[in-house]
N, C-alpha and C. Protein backbone atom coordinates (compact mmCIF):
# COMPACT_ATOMS: atom_id res chain seq x y z
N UNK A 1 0.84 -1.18 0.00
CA UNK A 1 0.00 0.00 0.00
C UNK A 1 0.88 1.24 0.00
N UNK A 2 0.94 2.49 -0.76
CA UNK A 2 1.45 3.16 -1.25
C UNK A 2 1.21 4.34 -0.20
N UNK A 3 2.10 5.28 0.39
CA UNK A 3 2.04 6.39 1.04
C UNK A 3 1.01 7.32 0.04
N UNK A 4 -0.27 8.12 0.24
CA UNK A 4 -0.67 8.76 -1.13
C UNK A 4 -0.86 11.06 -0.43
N UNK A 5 -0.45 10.45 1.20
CA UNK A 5 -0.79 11.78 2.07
C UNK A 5 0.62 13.09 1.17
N UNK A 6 -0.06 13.70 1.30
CA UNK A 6 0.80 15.02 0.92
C UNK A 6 1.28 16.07 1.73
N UNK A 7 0.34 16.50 2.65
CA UNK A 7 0.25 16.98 3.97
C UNK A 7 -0.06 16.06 5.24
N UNK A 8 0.43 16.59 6.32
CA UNK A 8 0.25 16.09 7.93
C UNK A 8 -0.95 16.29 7.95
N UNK A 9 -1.71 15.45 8.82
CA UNK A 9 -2.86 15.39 8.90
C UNK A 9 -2.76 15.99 10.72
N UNK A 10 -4.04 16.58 11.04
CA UNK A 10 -3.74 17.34 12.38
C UNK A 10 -5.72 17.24 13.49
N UNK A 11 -5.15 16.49 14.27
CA UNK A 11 -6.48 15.72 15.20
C UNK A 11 -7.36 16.94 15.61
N UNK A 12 -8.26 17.30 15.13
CA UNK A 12 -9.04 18.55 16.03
C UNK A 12 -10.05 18.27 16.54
N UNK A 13 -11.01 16.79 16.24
CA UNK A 13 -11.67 16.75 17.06
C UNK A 13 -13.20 17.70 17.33
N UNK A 14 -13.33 18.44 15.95
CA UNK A 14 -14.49 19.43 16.23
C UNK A 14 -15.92 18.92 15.73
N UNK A 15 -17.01 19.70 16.22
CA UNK A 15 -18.59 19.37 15.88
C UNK A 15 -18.14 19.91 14.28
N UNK A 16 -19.44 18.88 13.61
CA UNK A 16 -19.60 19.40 11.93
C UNK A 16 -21.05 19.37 11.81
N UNK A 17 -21.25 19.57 10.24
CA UNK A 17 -22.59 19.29 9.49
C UNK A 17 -21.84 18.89 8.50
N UNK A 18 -22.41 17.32 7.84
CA UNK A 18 -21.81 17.25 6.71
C UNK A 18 -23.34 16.90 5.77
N UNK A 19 -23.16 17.52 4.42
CA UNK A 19 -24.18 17.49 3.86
C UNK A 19 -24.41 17.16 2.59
N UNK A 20 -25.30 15.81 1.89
CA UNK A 20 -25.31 15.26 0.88
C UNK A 20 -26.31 15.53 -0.32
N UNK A 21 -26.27 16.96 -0.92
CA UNK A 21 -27.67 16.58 -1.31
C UNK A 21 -28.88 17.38 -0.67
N UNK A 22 -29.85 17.22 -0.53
CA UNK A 22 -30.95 17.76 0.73
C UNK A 22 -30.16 17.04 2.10
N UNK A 23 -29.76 16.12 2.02
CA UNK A 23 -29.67 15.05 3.09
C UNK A 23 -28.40 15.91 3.72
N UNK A 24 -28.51 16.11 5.22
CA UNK A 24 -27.90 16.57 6.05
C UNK A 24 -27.40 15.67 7.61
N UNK A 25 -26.69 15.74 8.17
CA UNK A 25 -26.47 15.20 9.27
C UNK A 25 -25.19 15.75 10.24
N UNK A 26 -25.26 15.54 11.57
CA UNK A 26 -24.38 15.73 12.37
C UNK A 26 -23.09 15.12 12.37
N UNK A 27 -21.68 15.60 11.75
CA UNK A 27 -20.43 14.85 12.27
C UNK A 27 -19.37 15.19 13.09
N UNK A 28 -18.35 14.62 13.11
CA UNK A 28 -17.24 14.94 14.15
C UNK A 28 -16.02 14.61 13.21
N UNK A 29 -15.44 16.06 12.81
CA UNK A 29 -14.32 16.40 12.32
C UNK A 29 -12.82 15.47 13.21
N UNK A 30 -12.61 14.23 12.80
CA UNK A 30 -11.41 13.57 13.52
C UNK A 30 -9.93 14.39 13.20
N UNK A 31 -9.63 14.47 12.14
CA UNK A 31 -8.60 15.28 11.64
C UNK A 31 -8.78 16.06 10.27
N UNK A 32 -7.84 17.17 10.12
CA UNK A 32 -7.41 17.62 8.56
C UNK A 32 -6.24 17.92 8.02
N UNK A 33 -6.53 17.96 7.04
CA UNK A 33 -4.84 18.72 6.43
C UNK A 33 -5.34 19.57 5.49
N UNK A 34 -4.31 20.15 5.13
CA UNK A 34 -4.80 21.43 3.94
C UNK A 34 -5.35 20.39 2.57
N UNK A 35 -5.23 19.21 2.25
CA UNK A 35 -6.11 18.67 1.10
C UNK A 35 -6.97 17.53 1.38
N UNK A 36 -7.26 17.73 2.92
CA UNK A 36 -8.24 16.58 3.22
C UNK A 36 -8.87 16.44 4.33
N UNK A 37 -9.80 15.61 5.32
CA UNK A 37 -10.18 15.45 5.97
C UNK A 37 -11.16 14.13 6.56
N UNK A 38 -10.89 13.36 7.90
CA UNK A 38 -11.29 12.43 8.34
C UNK A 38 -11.95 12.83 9.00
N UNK A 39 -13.93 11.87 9.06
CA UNK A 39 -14.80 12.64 9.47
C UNK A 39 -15.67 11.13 9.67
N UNK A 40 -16.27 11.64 11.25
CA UNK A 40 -17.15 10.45 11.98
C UNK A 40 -18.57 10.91 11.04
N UNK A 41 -19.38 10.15 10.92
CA UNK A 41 -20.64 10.38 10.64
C UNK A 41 -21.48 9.30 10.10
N UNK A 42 -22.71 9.31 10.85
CA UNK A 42 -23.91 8.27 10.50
C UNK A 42 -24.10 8.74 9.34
N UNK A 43 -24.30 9.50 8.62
CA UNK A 43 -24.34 9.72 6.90
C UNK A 43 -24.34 8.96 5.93
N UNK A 44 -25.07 7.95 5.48
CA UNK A 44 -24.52 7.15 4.55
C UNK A 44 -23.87 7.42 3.44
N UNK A 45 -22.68 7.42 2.76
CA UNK A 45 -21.50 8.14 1.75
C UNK A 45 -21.19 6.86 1.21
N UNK A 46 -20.80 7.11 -0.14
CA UNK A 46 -20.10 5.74 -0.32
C UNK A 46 -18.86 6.52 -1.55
N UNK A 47 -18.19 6.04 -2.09
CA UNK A 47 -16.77 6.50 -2.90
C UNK A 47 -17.42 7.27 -3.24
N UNK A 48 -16.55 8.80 -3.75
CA UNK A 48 -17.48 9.56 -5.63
C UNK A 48 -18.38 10.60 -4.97
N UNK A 49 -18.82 10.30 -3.95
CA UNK A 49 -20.05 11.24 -3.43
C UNK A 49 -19.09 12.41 -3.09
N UNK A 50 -20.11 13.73 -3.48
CA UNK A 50 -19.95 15.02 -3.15
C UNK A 50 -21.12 15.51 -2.12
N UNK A 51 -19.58 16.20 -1.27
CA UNK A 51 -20.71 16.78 -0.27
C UNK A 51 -19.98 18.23 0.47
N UNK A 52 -20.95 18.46 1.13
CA UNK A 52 -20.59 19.73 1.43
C UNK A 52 -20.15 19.47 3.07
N UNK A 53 -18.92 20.18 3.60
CA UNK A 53 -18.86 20.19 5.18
C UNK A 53 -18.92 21.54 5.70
N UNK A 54 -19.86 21.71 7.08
CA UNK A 54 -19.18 23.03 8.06
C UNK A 54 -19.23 22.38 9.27
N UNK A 55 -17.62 23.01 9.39
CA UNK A 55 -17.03 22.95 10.60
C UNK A 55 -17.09 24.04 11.60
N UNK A 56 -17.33 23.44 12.53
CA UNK A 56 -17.83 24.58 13.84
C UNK A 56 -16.28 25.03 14.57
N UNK A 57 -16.09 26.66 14.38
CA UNK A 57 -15.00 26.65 15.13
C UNK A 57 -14.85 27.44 16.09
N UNK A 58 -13.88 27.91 17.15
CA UNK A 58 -13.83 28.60 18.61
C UNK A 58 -14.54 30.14 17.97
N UNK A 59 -15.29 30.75 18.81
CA UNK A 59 -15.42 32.37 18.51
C UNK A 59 -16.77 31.52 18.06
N UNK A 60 -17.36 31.58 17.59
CA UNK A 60 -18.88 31.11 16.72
C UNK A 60 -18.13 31.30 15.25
N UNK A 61 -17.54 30.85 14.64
CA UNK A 61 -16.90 30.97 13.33
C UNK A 61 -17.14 29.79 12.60
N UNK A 62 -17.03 29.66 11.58
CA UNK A 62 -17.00 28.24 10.88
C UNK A 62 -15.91 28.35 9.61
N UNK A 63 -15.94 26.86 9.11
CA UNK A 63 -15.16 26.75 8.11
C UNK A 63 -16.11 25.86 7.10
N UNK A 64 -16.52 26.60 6.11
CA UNK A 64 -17.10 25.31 5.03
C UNK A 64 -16.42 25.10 3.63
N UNK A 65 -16.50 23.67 3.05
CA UNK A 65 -15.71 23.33 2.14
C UNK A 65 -16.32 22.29 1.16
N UNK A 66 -16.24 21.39 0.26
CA UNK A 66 -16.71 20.86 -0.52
C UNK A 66 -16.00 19.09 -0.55
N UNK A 67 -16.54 18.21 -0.19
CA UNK A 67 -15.49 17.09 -0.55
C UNK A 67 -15.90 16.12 -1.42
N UNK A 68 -14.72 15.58 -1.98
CA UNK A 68 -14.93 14.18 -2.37
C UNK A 68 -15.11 13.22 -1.44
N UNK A 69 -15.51 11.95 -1.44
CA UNK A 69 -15.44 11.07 -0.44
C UNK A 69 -14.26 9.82 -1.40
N UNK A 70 -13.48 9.52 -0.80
CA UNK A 70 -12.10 8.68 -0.91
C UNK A 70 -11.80 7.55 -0.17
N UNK A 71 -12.72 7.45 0.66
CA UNK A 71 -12.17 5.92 1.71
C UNK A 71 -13.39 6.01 2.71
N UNK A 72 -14.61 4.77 2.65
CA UNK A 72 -15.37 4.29 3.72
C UNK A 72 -15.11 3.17 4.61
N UNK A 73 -15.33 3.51 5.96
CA UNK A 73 -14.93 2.83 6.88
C UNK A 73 -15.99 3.12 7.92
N UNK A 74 -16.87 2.73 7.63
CA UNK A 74 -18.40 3.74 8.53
C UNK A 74 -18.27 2.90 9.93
N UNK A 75 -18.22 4.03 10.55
CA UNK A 75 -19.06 5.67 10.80
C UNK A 75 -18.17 6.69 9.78
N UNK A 76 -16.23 6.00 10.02
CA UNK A 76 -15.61 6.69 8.97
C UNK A 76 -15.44 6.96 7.84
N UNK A 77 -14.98 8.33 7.35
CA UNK A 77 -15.60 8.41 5.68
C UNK A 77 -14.17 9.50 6.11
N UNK A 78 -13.00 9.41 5.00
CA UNK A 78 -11.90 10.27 4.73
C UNK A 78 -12.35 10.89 2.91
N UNK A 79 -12.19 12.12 3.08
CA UNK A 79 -12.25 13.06 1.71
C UNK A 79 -11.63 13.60 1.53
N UNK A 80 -11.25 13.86 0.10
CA UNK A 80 -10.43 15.19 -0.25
C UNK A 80 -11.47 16.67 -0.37
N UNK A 81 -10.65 17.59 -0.15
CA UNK A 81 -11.01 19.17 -0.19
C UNK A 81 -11.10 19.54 -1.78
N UNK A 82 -11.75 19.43 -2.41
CA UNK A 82 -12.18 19.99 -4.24
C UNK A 82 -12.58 21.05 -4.30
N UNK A 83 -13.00 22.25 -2.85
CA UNK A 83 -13.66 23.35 -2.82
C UNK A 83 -13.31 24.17 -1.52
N UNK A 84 -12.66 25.14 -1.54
CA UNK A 84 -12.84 25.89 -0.91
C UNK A 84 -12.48 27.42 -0.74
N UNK A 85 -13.11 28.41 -0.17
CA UNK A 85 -13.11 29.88 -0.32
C UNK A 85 -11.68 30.25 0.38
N UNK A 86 -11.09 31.15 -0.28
CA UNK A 86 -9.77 32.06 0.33
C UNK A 86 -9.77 32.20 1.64
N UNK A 87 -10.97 32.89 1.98
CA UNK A 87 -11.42 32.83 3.90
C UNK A 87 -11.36 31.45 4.10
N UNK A 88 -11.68 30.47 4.04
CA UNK A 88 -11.82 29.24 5.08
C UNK A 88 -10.67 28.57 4.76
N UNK A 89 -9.78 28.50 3.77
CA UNK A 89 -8.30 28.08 3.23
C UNK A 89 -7.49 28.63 4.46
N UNK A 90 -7.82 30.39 4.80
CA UNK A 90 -6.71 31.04 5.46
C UNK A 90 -7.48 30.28 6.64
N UNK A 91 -8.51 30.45 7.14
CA UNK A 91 -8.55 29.32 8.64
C UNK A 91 -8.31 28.41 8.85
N UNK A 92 -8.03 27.28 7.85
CA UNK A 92 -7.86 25.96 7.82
C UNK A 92 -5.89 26.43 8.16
N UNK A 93 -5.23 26.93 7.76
CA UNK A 93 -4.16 26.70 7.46
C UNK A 93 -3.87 27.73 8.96
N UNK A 94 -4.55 28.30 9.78
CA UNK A 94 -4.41 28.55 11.16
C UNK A 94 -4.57 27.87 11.59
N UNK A 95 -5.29 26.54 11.75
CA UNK A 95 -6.15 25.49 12.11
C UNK A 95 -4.84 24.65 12.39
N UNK A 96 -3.99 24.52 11.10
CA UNK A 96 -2.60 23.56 10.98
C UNK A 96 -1.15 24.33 11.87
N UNK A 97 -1.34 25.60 11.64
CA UNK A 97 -0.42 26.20 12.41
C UNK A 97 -0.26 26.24 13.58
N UNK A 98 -1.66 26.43 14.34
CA UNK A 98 -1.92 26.32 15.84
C UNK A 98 -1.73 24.97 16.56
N UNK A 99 -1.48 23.95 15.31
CA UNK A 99 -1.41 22.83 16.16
C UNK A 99 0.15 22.55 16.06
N UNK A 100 0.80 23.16 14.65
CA UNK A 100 2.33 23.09 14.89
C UNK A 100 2.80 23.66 16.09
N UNK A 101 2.32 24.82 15.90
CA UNK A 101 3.09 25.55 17.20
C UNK A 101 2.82 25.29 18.58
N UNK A 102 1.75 24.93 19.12
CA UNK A 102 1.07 24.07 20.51
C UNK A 102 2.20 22.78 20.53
N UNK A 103 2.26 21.93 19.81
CA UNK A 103 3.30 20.46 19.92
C UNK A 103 4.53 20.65 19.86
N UNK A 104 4.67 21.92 19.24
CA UNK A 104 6.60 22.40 19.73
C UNK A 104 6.75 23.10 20.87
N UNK A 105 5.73 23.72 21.40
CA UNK A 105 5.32 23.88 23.11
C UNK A 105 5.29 23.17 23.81
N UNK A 106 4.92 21.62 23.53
CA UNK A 106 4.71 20.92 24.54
C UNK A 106 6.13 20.03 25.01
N UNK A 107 7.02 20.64 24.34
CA UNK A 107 8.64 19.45 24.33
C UNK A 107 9.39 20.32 25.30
């Protein structure tokens, strides 16, 4: 099995909405990286599916984005990022920074 990650992937652990369609549901953001994301959810997804995510973040802020779905493992479903706005790119990539810099704090 072939390494295929490009970026570090980074555990955050946050509330979502991920959304298929009309079809909507509650998930839990496990990790991201700037071209992807692992995500809990009763949702039924299967490969190919497009969907939409928002992520709930500190402050009442969010981050929303567009994915492919790339790997089922239900509840788990990992996607790539195919969509997203300049604003939620620059939060996502605070999102990655804050966790670099917190784990070189913690040594």
């Amino acid at each position: 099995m072939g390494f295929k990650r490009k970026g570090s992937r980074v555990e955050v652990g946050r509330a979502g909405r991920l959304q298929r369609g009309p079809l909507s549901a509650p998930c839990k953001v496990l990790d991201v990286s700037e071209t992807g994301v692992k995500i809990e959810s009763r949702l039924f997804v299967k490969i190919g599916d497009a969907l939409q995510l928002l992520i709930e973040l500190d402050h009442g802020k969010t981050l929303s984005c567009s994915l492919q779905v790339v790997h089922v493992r239900s509840p788990k479903v990992g996607a790539k990022i195919t969509s997203i706005s300049p604003e939620d790119k620059e939060r996502l990539a605070h999102i990655l920074d804050d966790h670099v810099q917190s784990s070189f704090s913690r040594r």
